[in-house]
PDB file of N, CA and C in Angstrom:
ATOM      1  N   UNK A   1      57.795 187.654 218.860  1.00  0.00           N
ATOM      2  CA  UNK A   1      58.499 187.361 217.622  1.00  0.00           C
ATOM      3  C   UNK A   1      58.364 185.879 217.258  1.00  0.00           C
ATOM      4  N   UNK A   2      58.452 185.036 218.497  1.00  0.00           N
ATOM      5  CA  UNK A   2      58.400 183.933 218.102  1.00  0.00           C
ATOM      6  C   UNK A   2      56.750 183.263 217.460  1.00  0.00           C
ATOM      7  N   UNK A   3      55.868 183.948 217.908  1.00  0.00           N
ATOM      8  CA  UNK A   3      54.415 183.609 217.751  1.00  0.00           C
ATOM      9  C   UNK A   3      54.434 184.005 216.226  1.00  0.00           C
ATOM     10  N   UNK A   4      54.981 184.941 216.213  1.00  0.00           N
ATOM     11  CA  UNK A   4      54.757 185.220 214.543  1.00  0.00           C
ATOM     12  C   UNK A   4      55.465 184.679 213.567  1.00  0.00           C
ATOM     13  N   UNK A   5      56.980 183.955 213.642  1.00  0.00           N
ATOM     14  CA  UNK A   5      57.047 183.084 212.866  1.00  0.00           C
ATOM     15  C   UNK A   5      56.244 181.950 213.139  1.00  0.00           C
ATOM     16  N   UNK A   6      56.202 181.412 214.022  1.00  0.00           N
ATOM     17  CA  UNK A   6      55.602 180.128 214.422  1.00  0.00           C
ATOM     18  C   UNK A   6      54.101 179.992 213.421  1.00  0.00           C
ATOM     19  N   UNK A   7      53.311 180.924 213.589  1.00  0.00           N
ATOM     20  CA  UNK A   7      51.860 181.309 212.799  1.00  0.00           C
ATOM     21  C   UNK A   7      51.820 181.804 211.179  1.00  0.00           C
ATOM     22  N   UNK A   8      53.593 182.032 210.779  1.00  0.00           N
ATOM     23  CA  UNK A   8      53.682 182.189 209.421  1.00  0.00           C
ATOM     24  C   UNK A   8      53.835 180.872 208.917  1.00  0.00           C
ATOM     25  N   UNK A   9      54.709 179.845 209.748  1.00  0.00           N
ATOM     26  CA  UNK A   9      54.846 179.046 209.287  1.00  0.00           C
ATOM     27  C   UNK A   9      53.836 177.388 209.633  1.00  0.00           C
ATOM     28  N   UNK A  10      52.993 178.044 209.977  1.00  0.00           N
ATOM     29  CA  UNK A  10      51.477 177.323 210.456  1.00  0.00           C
ATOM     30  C   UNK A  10      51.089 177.826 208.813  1.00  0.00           C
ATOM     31  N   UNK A  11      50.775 178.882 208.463  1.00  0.00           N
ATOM     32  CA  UNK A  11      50.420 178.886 207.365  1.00  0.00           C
ATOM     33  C   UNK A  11      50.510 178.772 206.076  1.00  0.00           C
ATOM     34  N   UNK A  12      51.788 179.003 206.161  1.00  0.00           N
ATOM     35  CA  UNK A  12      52.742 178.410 204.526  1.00  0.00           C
ATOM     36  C   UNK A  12      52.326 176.703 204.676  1.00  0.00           C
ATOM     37  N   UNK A  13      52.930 175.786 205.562  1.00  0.00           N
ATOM     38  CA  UNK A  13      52.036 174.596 205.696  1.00  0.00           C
ATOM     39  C   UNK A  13      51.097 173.945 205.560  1.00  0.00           C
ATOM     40  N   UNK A  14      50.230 174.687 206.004  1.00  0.00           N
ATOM     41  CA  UNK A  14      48.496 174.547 205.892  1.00  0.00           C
ATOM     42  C   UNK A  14      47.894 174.630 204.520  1.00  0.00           C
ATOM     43  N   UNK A  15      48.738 175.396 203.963  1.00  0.00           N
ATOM     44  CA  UNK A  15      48.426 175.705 202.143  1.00  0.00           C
ATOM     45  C   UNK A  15      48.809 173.872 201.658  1.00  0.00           C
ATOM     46  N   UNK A  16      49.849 173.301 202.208  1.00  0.00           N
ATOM     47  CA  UNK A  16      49.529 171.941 200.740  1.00  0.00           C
ATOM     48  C   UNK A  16      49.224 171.016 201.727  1.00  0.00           C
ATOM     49  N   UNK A  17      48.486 171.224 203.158  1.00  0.00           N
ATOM     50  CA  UNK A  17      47.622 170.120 202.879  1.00  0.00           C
ATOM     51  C   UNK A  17      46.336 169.980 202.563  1.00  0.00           C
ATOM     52  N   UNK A  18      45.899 170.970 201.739  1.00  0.00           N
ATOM     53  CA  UNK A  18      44.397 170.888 201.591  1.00  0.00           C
ATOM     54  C   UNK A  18      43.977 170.250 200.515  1.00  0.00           C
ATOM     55  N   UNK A  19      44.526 169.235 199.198  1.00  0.00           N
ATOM     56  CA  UNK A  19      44.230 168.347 198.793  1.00  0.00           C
ATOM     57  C   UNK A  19      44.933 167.043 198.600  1.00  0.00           C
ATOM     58  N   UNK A  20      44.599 166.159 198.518  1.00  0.00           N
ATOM     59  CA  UNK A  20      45.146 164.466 198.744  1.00  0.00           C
ATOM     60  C   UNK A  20      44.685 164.246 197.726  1.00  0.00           C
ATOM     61  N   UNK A  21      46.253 163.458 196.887  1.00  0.00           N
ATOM     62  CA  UNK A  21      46.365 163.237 195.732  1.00  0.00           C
ATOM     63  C   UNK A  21      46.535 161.525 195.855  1.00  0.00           C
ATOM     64  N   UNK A  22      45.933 160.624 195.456  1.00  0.00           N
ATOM     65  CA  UNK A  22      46.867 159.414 195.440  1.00  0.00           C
ATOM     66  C   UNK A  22      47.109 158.875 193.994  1.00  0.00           C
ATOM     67  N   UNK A  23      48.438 158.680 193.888  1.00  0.00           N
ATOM     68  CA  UNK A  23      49.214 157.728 192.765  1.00  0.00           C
ATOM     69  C   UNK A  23      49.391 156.484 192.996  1.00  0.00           C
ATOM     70  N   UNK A  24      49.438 155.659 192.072  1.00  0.00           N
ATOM     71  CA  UNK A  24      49.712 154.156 192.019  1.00  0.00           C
ATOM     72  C   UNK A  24      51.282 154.520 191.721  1.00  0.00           C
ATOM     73  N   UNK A  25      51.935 153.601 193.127  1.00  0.00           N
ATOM     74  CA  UNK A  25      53.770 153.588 192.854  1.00  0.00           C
ATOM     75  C   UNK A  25      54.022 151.985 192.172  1.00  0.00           C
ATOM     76  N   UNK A  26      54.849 151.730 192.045  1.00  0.00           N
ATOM     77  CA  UNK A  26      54.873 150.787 190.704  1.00  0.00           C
ATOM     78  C   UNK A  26      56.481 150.097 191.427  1.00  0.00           C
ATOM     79  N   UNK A  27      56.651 149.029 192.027  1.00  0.00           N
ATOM     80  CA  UNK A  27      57.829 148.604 192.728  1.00  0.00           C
ATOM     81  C   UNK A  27      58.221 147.491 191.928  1.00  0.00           C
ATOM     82  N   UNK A  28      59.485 147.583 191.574  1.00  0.00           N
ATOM     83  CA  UNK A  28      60.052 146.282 190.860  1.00  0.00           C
ATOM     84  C   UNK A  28      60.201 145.202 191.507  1.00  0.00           C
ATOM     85  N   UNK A  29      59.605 144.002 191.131  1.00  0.00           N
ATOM     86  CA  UNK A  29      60.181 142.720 191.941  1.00  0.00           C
ATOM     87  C   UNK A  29      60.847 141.860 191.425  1.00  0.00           C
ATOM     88  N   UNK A  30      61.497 140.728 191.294  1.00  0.00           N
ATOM     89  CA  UNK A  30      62.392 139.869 191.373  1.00  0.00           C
ATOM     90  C   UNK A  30      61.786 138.736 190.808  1.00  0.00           C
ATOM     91  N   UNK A  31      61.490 138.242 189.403  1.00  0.00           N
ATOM     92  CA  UNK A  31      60.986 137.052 189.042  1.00  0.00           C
ATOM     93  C   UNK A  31      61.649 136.056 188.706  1.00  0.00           C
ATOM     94  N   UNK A  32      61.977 134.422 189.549  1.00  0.00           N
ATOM     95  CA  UNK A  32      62.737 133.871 188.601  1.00  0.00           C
ATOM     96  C   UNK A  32      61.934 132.921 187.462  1.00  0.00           C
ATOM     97  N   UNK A  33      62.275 133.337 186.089  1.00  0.00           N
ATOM     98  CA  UNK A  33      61.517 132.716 184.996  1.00  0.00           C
ATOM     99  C   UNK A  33      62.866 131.873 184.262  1.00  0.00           C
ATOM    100  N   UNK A  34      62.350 130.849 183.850  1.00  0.00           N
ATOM    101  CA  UNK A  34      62.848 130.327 182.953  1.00  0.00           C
ATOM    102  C   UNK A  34      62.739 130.651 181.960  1.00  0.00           C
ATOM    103  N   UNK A  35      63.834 131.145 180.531  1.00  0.00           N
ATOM    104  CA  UNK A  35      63.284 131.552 179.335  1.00  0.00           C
ATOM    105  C   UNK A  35      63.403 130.289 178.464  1.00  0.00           C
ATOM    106  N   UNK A  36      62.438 130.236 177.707  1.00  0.00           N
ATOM    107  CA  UNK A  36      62.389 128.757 176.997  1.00  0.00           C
ATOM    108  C   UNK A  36      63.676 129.028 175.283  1.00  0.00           C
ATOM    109  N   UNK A  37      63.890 127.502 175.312  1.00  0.00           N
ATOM    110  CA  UNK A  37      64.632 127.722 174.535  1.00  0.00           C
ATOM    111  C   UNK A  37      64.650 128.267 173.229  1.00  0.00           C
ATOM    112  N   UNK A  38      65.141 129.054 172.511  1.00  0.00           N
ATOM    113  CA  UNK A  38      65.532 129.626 170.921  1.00  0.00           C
ATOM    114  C   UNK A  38      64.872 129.001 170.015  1.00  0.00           C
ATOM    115  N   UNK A  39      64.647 128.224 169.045  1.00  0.00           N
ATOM    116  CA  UNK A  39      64.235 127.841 168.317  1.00  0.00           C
ATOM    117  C   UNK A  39      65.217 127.902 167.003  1.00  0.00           C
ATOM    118  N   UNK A  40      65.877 126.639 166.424  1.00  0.00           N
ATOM    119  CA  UNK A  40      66.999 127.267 164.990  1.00  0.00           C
ATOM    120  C   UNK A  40      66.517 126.930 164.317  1.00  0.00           C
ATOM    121  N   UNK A  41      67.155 128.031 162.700  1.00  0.00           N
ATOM    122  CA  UNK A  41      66.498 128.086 162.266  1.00  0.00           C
ATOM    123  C   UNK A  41      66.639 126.959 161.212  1.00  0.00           C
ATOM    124  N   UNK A  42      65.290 126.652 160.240  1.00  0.00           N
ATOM    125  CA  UNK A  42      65.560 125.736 159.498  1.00  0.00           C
ATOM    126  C   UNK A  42      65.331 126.154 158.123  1.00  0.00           C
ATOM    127  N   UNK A  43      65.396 125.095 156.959  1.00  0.00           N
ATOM    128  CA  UNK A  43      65.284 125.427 155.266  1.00  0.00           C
ATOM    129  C   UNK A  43      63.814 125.690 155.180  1.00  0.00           C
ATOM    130  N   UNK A  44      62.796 125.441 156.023  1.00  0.00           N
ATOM    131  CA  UNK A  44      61.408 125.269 155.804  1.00  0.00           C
ATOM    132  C   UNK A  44      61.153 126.852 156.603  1.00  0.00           C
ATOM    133  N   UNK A  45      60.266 128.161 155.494  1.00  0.00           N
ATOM    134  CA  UNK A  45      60.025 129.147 156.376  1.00  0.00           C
ATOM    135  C   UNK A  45      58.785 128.835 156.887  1.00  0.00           C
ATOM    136  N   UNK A  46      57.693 128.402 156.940  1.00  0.00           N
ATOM    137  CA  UNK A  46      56.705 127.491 157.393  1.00  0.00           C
ATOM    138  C   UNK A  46      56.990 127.138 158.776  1.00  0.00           C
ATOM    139  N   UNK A  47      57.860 126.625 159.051  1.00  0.00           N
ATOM    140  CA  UNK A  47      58.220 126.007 160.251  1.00  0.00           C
ATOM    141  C   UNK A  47      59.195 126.882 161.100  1.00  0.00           C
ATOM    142  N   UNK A  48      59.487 127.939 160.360  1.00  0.00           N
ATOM    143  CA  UNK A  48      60.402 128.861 161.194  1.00  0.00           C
ATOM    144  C   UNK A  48      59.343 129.745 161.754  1.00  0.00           C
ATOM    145  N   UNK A  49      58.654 130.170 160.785  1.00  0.00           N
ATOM    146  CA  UNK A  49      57.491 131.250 161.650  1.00  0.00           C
ATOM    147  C   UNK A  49      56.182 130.558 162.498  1.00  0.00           C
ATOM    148  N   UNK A  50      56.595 129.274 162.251  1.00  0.00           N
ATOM    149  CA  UNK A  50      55.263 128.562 163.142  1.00  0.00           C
ATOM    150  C   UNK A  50      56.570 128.085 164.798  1.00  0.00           C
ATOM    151  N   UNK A  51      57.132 128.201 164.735  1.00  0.00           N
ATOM    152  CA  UNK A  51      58.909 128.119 165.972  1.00  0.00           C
ATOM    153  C   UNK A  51      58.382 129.295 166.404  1.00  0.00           C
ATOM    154  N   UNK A  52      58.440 130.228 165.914  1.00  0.00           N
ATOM    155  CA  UNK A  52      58.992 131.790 166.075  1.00  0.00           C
ATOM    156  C   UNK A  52      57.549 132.390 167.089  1.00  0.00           C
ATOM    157  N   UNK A  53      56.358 131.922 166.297  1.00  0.00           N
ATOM    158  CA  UNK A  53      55.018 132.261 166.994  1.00  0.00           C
ATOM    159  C   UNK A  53      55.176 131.010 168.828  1.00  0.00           C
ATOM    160  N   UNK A  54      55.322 130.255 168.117  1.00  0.00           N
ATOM    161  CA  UNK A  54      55.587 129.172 169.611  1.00  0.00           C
ATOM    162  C   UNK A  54      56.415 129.670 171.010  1.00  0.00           C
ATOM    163  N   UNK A  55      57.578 129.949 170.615  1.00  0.00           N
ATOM    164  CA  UNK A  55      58.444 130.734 171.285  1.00  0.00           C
ATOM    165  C   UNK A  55      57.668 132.161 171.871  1.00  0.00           C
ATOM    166  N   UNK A  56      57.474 132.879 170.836  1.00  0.00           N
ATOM    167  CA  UNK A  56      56.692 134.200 171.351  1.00  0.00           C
ATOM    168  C   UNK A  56      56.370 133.717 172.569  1.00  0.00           C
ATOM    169  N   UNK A  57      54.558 132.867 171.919  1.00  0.00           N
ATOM    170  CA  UNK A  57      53.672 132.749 172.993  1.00  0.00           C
ATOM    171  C   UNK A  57      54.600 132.606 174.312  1.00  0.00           C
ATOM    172  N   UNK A  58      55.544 130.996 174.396  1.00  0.00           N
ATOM    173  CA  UNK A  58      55.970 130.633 175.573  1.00  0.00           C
ATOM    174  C   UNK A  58      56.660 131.630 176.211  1.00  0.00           C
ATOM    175  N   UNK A  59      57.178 132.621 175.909  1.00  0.00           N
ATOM    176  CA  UNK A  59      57.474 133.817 176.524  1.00  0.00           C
ATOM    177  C   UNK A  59      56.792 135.023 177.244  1.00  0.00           C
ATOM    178  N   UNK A  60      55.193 135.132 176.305  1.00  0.00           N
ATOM    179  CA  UNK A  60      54.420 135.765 176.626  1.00  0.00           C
ATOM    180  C   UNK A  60      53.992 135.122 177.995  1.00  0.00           C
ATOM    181  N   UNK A  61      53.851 133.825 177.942  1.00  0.00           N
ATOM    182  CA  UNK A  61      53.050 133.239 179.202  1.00  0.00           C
ATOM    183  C   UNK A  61      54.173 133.196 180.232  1.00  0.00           C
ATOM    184  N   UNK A  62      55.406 133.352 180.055  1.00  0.00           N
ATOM    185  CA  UNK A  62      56.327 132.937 181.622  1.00  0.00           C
ATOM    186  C   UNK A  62      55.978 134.556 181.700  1.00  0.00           C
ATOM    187  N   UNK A  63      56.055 135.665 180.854  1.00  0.00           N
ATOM    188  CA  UNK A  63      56.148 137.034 181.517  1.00  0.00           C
ATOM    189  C   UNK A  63      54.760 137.347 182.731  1.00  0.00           C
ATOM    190  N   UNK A  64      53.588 136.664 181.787  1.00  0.00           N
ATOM    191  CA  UNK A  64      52.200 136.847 182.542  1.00  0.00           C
ATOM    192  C   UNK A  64      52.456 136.474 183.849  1.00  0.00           C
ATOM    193  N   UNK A  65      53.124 135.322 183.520  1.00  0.00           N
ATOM    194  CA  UNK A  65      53.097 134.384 185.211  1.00  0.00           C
ATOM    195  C   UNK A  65      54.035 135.196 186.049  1.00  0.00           C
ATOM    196  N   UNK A  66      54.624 135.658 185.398  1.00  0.00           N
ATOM    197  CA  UNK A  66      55.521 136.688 186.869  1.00  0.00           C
ATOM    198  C   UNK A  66      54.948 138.011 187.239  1.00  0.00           C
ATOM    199  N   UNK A  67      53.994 138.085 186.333  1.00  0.00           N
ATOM    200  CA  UNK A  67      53.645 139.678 186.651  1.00  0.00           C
ATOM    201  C   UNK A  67      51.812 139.279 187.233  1.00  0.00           C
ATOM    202  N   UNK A  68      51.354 138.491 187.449  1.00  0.00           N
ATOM    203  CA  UNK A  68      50.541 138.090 187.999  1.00  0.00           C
ATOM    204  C   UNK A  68      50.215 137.440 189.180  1.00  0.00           C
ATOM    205  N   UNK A  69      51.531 136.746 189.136  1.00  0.00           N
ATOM    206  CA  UNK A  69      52.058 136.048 190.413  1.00  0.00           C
ATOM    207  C   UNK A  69      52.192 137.148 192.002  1.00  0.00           C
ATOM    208  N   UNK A  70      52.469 138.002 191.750  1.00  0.00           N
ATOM    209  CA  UNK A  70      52.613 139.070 192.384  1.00  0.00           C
ATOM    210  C   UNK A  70      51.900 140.325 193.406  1.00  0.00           C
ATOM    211  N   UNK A  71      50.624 139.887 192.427  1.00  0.00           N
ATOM    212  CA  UNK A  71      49.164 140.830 192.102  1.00  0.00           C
ATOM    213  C   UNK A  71      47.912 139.939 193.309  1.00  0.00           C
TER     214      UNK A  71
END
C-alpha cells in the first residue's frame, strides 16, 4: 500500500518538473535622493516653462541615478 502511494505521488510530482521557466523578480530598494527644489512661479510664462523643463530634467536625473546605481 505504501509503494503505491509513494509511486502515485512520484508521479503527480514528476509532471511539473519537466519545464523551467525563468522570470525576472523585480526587488524594491531604498534610494536616498535628494529632490531638488520647486521652482515659483513667476509673471513671465517663458521662464515658468523654461523652471518647469529644468526641474523635470533634475528629477529625471536623481531618479536615473538611483535606479542605476543599483544595476
Amino acid at each position: 500500500m505504501i509503494k503505491i502511494l509513494f509511486l502515485s505521488f512520484s508521479v503527480l510530482l514528476s509532471a511539473c518538473s519537466t519545464k523551467v521557466v525563468y522570470k525576472d523578480v523585480y526587488i524594491p530598494v531604498k534610494c536616498d535622493i535628494t529632490t531638488p527644489i520647486k521652482p515659483k512661479p513667476t509673471n513671465d510664462l517663458i521662464t515658468n516653462i523654461a523652471n518647469a523643463f529644468t526641474y523635470s530634467k533634475l528629477l529625471e536625473d536623481a531618479l536615473n541615478f538611483c535606479a542605476n546605481k543599483n544595476n
